[in-house]
PDB file of N, CA and C in Angstrom:
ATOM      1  N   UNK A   1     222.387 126.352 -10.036  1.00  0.00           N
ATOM      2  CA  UNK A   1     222.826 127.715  -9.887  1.00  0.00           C
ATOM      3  C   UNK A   1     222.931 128.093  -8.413  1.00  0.00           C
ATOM      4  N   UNK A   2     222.019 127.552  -7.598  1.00  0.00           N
ATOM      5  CA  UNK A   2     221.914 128.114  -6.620  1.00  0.00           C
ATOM      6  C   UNK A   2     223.678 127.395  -5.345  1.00  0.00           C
ATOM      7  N   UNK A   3     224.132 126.384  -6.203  1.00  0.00           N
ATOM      8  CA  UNK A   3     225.228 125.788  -5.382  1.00  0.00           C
ATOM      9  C   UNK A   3     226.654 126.432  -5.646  1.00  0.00           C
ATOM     10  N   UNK A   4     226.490 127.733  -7.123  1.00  0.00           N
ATOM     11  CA  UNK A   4     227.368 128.357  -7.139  1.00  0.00           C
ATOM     12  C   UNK A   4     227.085 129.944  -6.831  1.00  0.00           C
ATOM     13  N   UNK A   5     226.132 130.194  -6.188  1.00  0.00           N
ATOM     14  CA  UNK A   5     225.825 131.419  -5.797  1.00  0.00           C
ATOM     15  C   UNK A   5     224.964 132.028  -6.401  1.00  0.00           C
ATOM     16  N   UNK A   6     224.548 131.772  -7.787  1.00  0.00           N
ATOM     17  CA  UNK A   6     224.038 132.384  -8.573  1.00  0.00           C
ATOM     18  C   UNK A   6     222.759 132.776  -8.720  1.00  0.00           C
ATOM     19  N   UNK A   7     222.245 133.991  -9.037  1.00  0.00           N
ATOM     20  CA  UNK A   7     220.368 133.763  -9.138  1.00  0.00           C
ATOM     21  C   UNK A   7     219.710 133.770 -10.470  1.00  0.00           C
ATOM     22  N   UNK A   8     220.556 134.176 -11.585  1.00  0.00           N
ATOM     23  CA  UNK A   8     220.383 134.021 -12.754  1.00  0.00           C
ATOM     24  C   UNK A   8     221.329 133.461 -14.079  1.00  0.00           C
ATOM     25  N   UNK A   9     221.395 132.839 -15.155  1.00  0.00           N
ATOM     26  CA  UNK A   9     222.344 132.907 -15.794  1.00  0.00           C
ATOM     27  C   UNK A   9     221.526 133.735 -17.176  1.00  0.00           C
ATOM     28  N   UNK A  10     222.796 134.376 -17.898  1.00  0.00           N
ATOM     29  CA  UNK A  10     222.523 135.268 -19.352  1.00  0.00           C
ATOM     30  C   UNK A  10     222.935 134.581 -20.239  1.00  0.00           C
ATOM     31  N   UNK A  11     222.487 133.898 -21.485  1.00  0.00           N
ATOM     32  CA  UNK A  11     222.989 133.568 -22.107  1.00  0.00           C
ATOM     33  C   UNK A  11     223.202 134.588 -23.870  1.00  0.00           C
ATOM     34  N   UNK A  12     224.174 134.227 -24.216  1.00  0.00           N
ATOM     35  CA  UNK A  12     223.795 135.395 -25.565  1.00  0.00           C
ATOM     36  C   UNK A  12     223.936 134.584 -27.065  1.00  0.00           C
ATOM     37  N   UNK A  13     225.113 133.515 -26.861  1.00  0.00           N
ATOM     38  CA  UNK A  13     225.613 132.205 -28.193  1.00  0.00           C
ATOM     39  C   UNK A  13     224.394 132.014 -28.978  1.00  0.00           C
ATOM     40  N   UNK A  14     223.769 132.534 -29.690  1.00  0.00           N
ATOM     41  CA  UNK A  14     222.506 131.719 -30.481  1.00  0.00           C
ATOM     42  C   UNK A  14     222.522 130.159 -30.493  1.00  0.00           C
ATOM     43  N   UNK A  15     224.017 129.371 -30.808  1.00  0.00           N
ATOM     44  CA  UNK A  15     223.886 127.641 -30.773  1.00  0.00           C
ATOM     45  C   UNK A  15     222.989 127.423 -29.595  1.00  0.00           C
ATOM     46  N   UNK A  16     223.939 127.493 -28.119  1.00  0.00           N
ATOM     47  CA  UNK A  16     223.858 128.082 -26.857  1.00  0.00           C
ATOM     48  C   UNK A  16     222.170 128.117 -26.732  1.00  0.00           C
ATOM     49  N   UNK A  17     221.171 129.377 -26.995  1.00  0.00           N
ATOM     50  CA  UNK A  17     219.713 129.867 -26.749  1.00  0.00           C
ATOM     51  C   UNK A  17     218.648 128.352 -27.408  1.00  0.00           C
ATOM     52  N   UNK A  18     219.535 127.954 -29.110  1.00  0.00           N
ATOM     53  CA  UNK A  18     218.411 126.858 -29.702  1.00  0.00           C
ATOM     54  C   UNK A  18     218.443 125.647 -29.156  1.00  0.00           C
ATOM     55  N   UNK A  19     219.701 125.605 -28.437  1.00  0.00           N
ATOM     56  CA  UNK A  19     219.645 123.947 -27.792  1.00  0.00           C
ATOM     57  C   UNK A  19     218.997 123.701 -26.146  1.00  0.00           C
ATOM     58  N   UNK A  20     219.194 125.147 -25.600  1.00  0.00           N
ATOM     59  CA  UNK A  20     218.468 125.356 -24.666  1.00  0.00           C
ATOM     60  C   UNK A  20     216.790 125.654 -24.703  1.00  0.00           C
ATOM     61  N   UNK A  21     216.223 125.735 -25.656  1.00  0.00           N
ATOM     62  CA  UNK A  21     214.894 126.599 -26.032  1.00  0.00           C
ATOM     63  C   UNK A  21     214.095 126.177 -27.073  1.00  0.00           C
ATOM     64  N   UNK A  22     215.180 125.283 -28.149  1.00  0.00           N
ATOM     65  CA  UNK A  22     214.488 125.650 -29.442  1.00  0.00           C
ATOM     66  C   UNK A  22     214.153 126.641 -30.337  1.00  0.00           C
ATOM     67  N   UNK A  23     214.617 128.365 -29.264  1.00  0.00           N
ATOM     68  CA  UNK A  23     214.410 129.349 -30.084  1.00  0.00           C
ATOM     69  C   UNK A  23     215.621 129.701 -31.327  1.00  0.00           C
ATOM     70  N   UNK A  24     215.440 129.258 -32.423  1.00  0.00           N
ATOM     71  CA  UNK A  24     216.566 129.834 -33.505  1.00  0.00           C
ATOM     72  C   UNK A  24     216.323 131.139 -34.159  1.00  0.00           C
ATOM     73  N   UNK A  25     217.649 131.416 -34.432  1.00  0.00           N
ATOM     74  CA  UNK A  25     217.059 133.278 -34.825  1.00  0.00           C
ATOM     75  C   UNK A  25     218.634 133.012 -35.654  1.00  0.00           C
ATOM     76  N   UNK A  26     218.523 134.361 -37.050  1.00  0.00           N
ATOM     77  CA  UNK A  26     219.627 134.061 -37.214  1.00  0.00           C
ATOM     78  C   UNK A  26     220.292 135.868 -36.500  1.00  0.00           C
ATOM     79  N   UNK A  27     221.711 135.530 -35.982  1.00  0.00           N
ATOM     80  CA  UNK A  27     222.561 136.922 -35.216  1.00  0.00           C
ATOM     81  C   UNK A  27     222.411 138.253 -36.048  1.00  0.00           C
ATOM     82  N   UNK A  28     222.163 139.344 -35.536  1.00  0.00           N
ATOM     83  CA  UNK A  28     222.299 140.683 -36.158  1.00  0.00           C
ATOM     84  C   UNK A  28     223.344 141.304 -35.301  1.00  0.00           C
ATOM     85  N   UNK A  29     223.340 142.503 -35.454  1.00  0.00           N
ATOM     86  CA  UNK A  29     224.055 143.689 -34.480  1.00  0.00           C
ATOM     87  C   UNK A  29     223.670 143.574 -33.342  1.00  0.00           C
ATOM     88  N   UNK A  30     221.878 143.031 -33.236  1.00  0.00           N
ATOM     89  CA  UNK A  30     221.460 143.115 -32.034  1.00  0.00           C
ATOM     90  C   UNK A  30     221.063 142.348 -31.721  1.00  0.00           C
ATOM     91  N   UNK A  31     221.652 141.837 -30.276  1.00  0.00           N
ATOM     92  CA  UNK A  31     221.858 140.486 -29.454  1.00  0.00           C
ATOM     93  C   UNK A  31     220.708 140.131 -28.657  1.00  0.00           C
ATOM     94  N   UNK A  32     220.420 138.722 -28.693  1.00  0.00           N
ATOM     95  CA  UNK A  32     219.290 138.415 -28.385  1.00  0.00           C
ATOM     96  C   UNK A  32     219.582 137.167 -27.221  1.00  0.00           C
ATOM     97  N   UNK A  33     219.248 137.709 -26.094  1.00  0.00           N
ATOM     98  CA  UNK A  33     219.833 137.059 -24.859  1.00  0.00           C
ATOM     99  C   UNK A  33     218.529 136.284 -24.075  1.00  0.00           C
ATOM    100  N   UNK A  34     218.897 134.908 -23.595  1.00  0.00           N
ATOM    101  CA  UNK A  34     217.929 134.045 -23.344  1.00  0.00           C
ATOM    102  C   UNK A  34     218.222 133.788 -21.483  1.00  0.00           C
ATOM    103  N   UNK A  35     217.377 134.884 -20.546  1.00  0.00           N
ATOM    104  CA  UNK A  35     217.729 134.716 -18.975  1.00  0.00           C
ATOM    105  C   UNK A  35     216.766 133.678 -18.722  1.00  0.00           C
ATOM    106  N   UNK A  36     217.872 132.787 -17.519  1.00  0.00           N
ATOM    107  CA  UNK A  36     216.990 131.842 -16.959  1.00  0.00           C
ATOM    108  C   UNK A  36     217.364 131.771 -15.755  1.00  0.00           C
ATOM    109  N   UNK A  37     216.284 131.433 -14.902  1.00  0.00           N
ATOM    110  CA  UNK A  37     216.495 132.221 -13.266  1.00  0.00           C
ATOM    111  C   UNK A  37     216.086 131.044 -12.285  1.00  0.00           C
ATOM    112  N   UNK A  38     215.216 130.902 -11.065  1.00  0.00           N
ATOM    113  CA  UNK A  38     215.259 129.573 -10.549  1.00  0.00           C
ATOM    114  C   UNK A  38     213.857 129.430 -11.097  1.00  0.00           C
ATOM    115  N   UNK A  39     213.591 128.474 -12.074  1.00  0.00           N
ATOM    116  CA  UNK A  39     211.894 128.103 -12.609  1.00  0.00           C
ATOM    117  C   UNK A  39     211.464 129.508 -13.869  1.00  0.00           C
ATOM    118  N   UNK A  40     212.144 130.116 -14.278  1.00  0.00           N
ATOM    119  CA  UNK A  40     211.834 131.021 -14.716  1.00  0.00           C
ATOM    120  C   UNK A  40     212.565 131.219 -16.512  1.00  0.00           C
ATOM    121  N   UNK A  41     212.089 131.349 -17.408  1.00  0.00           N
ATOM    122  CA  UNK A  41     212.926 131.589 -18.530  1.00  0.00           C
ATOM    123  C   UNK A  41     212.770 133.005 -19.137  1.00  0.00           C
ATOM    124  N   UNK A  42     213.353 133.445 -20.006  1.00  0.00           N
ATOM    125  CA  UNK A  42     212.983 134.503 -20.764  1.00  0.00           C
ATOM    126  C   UNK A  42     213.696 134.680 -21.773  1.00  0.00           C
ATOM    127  N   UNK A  43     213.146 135.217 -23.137  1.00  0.00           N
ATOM    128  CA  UNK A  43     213.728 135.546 -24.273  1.00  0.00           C
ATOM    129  C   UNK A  43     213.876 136.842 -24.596  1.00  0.00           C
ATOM    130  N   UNK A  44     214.928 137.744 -24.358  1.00  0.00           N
ATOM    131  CA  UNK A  44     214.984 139.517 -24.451  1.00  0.00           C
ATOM    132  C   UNK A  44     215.254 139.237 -25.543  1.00  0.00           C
ATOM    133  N   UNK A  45     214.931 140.286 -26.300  1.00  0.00           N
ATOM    134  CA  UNK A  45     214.848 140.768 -28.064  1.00  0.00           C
ATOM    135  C   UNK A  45     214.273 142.336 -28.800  1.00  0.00           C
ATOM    136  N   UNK A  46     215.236 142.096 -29.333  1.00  0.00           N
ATOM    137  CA  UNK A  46     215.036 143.748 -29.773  1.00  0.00           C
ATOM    138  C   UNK A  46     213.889 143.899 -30.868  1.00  0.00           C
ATOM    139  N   UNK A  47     213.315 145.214 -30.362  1.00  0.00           N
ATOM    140  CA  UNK A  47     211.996 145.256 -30.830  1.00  0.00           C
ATOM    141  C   UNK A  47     211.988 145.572 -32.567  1.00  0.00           C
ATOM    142  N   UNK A  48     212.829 145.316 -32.551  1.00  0.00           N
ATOM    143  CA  UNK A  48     213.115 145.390 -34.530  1.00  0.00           C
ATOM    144  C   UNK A  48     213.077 143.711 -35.155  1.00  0.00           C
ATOM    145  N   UNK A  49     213.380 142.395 -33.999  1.00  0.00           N
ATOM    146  CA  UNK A  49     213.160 141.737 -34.145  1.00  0.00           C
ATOM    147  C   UNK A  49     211.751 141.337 -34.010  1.00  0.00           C
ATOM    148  N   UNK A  50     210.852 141.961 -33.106  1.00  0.00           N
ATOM    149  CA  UNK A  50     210.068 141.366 -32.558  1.00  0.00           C
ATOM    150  C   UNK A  50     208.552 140.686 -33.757  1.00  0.00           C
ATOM    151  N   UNK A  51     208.403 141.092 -34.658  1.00  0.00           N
ATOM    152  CA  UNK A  51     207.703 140.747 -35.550  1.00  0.00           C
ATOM    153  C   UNK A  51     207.795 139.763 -36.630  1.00  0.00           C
ATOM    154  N   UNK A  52     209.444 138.989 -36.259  1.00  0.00           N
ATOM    155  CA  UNK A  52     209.473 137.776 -37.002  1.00  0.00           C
ATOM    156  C   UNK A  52     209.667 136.484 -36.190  1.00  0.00           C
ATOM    157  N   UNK A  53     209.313 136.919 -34.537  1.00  0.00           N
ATOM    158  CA  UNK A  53     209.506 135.851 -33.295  1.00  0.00           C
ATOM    159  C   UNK A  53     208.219 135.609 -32.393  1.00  0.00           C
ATOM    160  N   UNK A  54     208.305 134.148 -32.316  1.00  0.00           N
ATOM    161  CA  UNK A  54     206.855 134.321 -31.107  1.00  0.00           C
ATOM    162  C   UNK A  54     208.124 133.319 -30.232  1.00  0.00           C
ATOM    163  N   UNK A  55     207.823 133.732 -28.975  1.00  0.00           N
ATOM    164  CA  UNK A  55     207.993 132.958 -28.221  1.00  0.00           C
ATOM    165  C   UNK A  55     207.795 131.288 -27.707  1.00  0.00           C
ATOM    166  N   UNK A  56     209.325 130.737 -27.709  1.00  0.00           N
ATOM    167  CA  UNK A  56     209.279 129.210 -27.784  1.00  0.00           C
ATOM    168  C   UNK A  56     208.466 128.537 -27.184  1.00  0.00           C
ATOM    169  N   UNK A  57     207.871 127.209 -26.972  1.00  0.00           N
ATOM    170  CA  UNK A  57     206.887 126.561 -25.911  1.00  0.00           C
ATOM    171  C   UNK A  57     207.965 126.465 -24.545  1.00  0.00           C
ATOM    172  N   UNK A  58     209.608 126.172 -24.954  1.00  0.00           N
ATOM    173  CA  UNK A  58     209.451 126.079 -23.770  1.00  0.00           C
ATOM    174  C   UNK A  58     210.914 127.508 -22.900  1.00  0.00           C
ATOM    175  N   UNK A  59     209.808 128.406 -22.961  1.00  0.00           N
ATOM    176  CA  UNK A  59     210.303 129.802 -22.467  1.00  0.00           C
ATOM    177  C   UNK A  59     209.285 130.367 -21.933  1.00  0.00           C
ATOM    178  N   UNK A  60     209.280 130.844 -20.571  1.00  0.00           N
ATOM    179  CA  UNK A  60     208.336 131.260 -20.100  1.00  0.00           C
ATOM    180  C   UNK A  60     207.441 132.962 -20.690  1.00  0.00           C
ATOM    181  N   UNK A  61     208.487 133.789 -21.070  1.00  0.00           N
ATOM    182  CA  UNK A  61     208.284 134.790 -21.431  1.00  0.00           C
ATOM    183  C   UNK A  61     209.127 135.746 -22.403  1.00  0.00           C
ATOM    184  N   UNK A  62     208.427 136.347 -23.355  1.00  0.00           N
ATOM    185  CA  UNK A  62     209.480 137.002 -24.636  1.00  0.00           C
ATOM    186  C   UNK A  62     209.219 138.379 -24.153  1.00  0.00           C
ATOM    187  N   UNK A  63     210.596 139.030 -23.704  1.00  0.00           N
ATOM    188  CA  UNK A  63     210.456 140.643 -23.440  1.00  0.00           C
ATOM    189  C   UNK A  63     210.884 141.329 -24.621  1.00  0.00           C
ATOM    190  N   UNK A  64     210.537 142.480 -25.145  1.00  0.00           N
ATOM    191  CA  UNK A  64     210.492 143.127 -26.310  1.00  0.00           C
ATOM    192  C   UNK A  64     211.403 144.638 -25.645  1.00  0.00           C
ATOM    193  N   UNK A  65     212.758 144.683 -26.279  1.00  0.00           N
ATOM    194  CA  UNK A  65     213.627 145.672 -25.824  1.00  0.00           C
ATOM    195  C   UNK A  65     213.698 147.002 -26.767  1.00  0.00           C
ATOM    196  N   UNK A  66     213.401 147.872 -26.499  1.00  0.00           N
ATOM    197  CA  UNK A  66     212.958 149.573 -27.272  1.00  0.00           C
ATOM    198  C   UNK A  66     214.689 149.486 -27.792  1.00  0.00           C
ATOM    199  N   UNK A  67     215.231 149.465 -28.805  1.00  0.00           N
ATOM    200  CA  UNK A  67     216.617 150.081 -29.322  1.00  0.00           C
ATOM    201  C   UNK A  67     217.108 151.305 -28.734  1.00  0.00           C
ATOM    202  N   UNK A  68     216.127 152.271 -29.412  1.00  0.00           N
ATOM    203  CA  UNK A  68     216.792 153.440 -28.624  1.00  0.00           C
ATOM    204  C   UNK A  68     215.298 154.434 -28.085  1.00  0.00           C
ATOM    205  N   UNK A  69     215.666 154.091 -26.511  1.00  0.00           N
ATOM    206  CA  UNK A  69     214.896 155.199 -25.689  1.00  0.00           C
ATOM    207  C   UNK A  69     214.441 156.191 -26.023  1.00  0.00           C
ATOM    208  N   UNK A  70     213.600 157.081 -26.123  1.00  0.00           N
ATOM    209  CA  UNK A  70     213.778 158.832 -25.879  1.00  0.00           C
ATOM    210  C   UNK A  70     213.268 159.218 -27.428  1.00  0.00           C
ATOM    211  N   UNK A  71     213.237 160.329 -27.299  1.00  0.00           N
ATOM    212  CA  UNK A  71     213.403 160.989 -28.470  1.00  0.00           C
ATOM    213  C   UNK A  71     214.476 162.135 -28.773  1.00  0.00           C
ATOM    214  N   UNK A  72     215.141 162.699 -29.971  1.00  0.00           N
ATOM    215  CA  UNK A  72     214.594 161.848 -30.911  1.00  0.00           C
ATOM    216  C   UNK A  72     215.655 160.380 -31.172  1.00  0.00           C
ATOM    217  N   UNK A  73     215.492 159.576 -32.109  1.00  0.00           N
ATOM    218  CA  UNK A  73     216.656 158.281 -32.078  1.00  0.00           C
ATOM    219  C   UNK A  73     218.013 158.908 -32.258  1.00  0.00           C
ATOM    220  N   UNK A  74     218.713 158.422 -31.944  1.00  0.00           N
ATOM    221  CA  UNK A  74     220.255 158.838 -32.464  1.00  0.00           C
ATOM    222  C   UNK A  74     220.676 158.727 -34.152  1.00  0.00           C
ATOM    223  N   UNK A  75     219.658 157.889 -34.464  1.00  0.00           N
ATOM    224  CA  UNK A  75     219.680 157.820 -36.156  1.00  0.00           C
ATOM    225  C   UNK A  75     219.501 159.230 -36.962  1.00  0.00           C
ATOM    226  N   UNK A  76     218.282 160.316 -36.167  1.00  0.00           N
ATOM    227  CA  UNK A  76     218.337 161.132 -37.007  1.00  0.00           C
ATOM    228  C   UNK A  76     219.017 162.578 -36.353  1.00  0.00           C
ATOM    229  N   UNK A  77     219.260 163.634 -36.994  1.00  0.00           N
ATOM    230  CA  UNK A  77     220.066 164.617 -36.315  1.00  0.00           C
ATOM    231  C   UNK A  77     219.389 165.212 -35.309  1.00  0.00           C
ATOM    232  N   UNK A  78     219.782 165.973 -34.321  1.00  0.00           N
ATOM    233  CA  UNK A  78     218.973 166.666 -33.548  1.00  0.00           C
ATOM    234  C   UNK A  78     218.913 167.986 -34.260  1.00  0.00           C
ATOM    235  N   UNK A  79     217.438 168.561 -33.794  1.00  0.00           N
ATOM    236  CA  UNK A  79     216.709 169.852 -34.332  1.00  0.00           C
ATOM    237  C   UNK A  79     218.380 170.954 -34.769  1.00  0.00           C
ATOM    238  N   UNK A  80     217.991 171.652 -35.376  1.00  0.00           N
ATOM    239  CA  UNK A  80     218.917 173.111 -35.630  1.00  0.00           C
ATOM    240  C   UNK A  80     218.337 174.015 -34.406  1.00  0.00           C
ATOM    241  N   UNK A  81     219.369 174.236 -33.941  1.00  0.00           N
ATOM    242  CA  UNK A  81     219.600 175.366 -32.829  1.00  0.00           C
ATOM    243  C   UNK A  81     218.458 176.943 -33.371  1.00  0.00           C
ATOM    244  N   UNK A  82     218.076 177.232 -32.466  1.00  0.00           N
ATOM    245  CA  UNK A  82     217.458 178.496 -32.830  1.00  0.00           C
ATOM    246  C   UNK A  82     218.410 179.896 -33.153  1.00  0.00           C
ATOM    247  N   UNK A  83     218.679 180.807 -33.997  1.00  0.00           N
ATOM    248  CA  UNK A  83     219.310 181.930 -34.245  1.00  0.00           C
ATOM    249  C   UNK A  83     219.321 182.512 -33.247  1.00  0.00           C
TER     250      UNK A  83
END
């Protein structure tokens, strides 16, 4: 990486993450991207996944990504306006 400029690559292909990692997952809506940096790995994953994944032996670290920030989610309506 470093002979094409680069300081990290993203990967997102699930084939792509298991042949690099061993981590298999099967694809949802929400994408599960495997950064690897100089000596460094990581498995980002959405925290709706996070309870059917442990992190591979050979990945340095599994970050756990919040869906949606804030309150309240975009799933439910916001409050009724006051009269």
């Amino acid at each position: 990486m470093d002979a094409s400029g680069f300081d990290a690559l993203v990967v997102f292909y699930p084939a792509r993450i298991a042949y690099l990692t061993g981590f298999h997952h099967v694809p949802t809506e929400r994408p599960i991207a495997l950064v690897l940096g100089d000596g460094y790995s990581a498995v980002v994953l959405p925290a709706a996944e996070n309870a059917h994944h442990q992190a591979p032996a050979r990945v340095d670290r599994l970050i756990v990504a919040v869906d949606y920030p804030g309150s309240p989610p975009p799933s439910r309506p916001p409050p009724a306006a006051a009269p």
